[in-house]
Protein backbone atom coordinates (compact mmCIF):
# COMPACT_ATOMS: atom_id res chain seq x y z
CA UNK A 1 15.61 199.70 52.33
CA UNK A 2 13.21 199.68 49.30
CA UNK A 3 9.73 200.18 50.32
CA UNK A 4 7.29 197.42 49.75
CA UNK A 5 4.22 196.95 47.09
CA UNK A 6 1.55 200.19 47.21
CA UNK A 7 -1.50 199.32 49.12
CA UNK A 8 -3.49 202.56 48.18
CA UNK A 9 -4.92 203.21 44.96
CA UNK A 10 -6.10 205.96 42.72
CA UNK A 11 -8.23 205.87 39.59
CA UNK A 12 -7.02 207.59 37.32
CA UNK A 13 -9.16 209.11 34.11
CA UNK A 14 -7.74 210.13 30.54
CA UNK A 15 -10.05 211.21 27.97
CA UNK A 16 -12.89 212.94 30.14
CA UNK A 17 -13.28 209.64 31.99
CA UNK A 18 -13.94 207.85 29.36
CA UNK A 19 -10.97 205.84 30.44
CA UNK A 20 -10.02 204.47 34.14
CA UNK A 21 -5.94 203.80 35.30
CA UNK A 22 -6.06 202.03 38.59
CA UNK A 23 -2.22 202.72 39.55
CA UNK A 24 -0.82 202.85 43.29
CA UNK A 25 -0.57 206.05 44.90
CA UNK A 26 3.28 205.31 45.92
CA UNK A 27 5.66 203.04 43.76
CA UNK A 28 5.25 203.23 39.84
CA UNK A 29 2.87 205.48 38.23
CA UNK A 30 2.74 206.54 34.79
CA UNK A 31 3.90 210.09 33.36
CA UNK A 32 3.88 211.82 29.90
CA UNK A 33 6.13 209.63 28.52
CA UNK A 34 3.66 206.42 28.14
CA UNK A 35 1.10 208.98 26.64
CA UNK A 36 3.49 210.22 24.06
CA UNK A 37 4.51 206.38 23.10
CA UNK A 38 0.72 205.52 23.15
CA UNK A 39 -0.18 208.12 20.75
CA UNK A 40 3.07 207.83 18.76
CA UNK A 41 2.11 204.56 17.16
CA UNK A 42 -0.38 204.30 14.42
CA UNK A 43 -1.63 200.77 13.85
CA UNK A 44 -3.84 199.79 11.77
CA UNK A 45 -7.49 197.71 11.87
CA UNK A 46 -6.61 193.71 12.62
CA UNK A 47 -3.05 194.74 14.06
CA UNK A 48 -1.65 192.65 17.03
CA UNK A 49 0.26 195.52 19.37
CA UNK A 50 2.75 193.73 22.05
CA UNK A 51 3.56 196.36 25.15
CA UNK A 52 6.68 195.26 26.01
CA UNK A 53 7.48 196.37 29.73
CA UNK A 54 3.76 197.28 30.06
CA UNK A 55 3.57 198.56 33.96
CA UNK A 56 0.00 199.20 35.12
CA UNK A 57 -0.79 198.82 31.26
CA UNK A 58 -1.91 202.50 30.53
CA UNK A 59 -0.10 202.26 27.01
CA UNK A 60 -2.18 199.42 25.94
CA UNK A 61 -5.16 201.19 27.28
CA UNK A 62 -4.86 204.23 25.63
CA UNK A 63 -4.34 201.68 22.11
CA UNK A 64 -7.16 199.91 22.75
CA UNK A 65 -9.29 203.03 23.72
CA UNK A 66 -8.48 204.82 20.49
CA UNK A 67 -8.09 201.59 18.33
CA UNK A 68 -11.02 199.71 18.33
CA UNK A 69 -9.89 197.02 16.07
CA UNK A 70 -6.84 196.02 17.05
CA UNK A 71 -5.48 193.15 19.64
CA UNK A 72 -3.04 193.68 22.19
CA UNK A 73 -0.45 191.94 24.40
CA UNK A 74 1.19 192.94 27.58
CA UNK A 75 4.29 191.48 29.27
CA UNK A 76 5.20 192.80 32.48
CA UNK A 77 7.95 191.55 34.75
CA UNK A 78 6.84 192.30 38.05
CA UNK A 79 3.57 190.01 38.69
CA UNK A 80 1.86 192.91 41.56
CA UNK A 81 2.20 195.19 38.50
CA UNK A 82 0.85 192.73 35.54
CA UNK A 83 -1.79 191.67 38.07
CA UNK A 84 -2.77 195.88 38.06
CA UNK A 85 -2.51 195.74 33.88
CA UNK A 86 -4.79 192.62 34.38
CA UNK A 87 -7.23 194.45 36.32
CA UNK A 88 -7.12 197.68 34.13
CA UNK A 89 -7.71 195.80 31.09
CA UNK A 90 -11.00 194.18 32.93
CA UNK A 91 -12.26 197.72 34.27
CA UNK A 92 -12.10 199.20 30.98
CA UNK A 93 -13.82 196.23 29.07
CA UNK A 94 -11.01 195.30 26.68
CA UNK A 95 -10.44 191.69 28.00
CA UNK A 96 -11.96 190.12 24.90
CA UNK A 97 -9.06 191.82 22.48
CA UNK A 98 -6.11 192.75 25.46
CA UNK A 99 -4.31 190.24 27.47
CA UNK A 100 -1.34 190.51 29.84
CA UNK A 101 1.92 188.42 30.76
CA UNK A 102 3.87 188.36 33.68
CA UNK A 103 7.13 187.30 31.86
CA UNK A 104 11.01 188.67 31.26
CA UNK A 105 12.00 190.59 28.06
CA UNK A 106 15.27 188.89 28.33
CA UNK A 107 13.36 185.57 27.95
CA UNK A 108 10.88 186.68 25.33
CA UNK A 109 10.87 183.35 23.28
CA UNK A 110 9.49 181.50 26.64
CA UNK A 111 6.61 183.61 25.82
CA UNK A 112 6.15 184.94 22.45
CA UNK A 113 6.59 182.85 19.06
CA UNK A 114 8.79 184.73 16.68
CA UNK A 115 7.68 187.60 14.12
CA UNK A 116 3.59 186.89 16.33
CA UNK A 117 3.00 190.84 16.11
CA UNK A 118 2.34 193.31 13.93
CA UNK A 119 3.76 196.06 16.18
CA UNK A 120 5.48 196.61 19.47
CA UNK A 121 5.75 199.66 21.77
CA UNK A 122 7.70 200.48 24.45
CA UNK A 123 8.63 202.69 27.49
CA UNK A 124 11.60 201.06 28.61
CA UNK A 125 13.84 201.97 31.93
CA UNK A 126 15.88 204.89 31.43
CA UNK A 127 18.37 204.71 33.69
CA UNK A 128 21.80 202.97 33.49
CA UNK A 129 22.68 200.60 36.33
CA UNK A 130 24.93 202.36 38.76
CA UNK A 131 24.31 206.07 37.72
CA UNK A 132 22.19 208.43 38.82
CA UNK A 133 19.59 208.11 42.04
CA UNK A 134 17.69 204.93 42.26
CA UNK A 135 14.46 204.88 43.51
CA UNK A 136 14.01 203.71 46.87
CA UNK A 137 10.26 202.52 46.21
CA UNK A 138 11.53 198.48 44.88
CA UNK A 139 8.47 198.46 42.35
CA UNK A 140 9.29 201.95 40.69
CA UNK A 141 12.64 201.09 40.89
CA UNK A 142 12.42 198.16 38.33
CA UNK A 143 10.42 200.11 36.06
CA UNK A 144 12.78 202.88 35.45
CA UNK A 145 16.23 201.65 36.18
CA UNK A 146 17.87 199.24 34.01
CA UNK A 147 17.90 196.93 36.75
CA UNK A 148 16.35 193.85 34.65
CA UNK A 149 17.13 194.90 31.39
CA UNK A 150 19.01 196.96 29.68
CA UNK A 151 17.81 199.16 26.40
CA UNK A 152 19.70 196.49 24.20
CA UNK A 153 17.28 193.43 26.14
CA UNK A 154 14.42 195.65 25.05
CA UNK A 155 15.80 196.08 21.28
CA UNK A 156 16.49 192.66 21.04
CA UNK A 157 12.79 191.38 22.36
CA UNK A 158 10.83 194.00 19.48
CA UNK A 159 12.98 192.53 16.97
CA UNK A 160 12.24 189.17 17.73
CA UNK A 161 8.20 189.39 18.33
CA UNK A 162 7.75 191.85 15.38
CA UNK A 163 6.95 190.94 11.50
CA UNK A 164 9.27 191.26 8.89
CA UNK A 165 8.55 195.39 8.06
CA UNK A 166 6.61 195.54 11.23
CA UNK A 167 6.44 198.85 13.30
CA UNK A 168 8.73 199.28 16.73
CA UNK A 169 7.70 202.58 18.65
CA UNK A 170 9.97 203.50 21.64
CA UNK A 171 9.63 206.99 24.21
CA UNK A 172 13.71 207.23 25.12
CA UNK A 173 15.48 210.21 27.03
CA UNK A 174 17.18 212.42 24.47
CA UNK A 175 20.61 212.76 26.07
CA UNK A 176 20.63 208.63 25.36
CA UNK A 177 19.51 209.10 21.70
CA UNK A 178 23.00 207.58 20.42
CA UNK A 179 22.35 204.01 22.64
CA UNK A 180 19.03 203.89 21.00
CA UNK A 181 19.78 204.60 17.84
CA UNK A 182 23.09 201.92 18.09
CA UNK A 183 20.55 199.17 18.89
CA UNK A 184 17.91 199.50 16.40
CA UNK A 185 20.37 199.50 13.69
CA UNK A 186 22.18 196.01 15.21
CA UNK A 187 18.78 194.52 15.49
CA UNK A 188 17.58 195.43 11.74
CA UNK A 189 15.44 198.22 13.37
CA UNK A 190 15.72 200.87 10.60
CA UNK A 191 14.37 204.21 12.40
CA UNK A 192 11.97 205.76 10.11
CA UNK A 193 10.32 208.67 12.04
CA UNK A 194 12.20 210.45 14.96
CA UNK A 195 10.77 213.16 16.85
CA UNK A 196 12.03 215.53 19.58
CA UNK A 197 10.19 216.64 22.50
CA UNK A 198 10.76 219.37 24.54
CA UNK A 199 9.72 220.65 28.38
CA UNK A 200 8.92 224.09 26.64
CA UNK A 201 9.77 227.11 23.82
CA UNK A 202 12.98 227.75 24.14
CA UNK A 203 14.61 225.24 25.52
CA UNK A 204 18.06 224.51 23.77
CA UNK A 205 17.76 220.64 24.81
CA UNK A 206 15.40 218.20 23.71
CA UNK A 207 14.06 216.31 27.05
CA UNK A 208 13.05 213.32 25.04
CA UNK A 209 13.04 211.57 21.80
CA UNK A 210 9.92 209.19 20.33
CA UNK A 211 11.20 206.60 17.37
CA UNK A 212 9.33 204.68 14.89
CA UNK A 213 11.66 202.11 13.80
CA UNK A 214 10.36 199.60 10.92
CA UNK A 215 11.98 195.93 11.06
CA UNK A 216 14.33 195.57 7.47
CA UNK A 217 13.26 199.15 6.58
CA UNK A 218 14.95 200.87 3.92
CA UNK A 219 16.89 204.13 4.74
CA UNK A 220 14.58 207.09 4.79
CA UNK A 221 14.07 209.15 8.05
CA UNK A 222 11.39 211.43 8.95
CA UNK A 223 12.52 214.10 11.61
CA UNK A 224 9.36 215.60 12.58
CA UNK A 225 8.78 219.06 13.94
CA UNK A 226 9.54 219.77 17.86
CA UNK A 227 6.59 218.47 20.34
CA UNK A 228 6.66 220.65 23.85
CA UNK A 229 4.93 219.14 27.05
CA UNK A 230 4.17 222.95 28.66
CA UNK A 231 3.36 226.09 26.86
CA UNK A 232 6.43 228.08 29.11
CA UNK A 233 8.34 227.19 32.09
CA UNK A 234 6.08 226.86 34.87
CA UNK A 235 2.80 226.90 32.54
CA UNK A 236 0.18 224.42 31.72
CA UNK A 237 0.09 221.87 29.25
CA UNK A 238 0.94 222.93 25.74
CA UNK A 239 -2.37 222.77 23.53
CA UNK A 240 -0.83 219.25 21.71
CA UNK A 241 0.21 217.76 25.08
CA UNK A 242 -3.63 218.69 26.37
CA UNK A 243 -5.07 216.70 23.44
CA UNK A 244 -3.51 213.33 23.82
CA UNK A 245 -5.66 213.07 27.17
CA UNK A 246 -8.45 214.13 25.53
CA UNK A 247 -8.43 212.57 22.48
């Protein structure tokens, strides 16, 4: 049976503690992947940023943290977890410029008015309903099965929220890089940078894949050079991995 809502916490830090993650200790906790998305987008002073699928809202931090002029939206499905965001947002002293949803991608439009943000990013479940192991924590589950959403729900929400040549910034698992790709194009989501990420040196297979996509973007691709999490199998952060939680 799936476990039941966390009731221990840990703070988490990123950038020297300049930054607090209240998560729960078991059920869904943020990895590399929502620090790779974070950093991946760019946006600019004045920008509205929409976190679709936000968890314990550690993507929106990281925005905010780094972005002091932007505003930011959150919409999580699962209300324990957007009460968490909710709480993050408030330890970190962003709730004047960062506020979070409980709502359903797949209903978007009951929440957001069409073309409201300048950019969205996302870390959306990876894994396809009926393969691979489910987890049996209900709350981690959710976030990284396509249990409530699949990667087409997810498409389809950015390309509804975001302006006309507005920026869509996804983290997706390599081996899925085709499904991705197939959905940003039927959703006028022109990819415009791509970039492969890999555990370590030498590994033939990219682990992961971050996208820029740009909404009614012409046809020009950026493939940018490899990004590696560890320095060799078994080893420590990489040197670029180790400055996303520092800087």
């Amino acid at each position: 049976m799936p476990q039941t809502q966390p009731h221990r916490f840990s703070n988490d830090t990123l950038f020297d503690g300049r930054l607090i993650c209240r998560q729960g200790c078991e059920g869904y906790r943020f990895s590399v992947d929502a620090v790779l998305a974070a950093h991946f987008l760019a946006p600019k002073p004045g920008q509205r940023v929409l976190d679709l699928g936000c968890g314990c809202g550690v993507i929106g931090l990281i925005l905010a943290h780094r972005h002091a002029q932007i505003a930011l939206d959150g919409l999580e499905l699962q209300p324990e977890l957007a009460a968490l965001a909710a709480e993050n947002v408030r330890l970190n002293g962003f709730a004047d410029r960062f506020q979070v949803r409980c709502g359903d991608v797949r209903a978007v439009t009951e929440t957001f008015a069409a073309e409201s943000v300048d950019c969205v990013v996302c870390n959306p479940p990876y894994g396809k309903p009926g393969s691979g192991r489910i987890n049996q924590h209900d709350q981690a589950a959710q976030a990284r099965h396509e249990l409530h959403g699949t990667i087409d729900d997810f498409i389809r929400a950015s390309a509804f929220c975001v302006k006309n040549r507005g920026q869509v910034a996804l983290v997706y698992p390599a081996r899925r890089c085709n499904t991705l790709l197939a959905a940003l194009h039927a959703h006028k989501l022109t990819p415009k940078r791509l970039q492969p990420v890999y555990s370590y040196p030498g590994t033939e297979n990219a682990r992961l894949v971050l996208v820029e996509a740009v909404k009614n973007g012409g046809e020009q691709i950026d493939i940018l050079p490899p990004f590696y999490i560890y320095e060799h199998q078994n080893g420590d952060y990489a040197p670029a991995m180790l400055a996303l939680y520092k800087d």
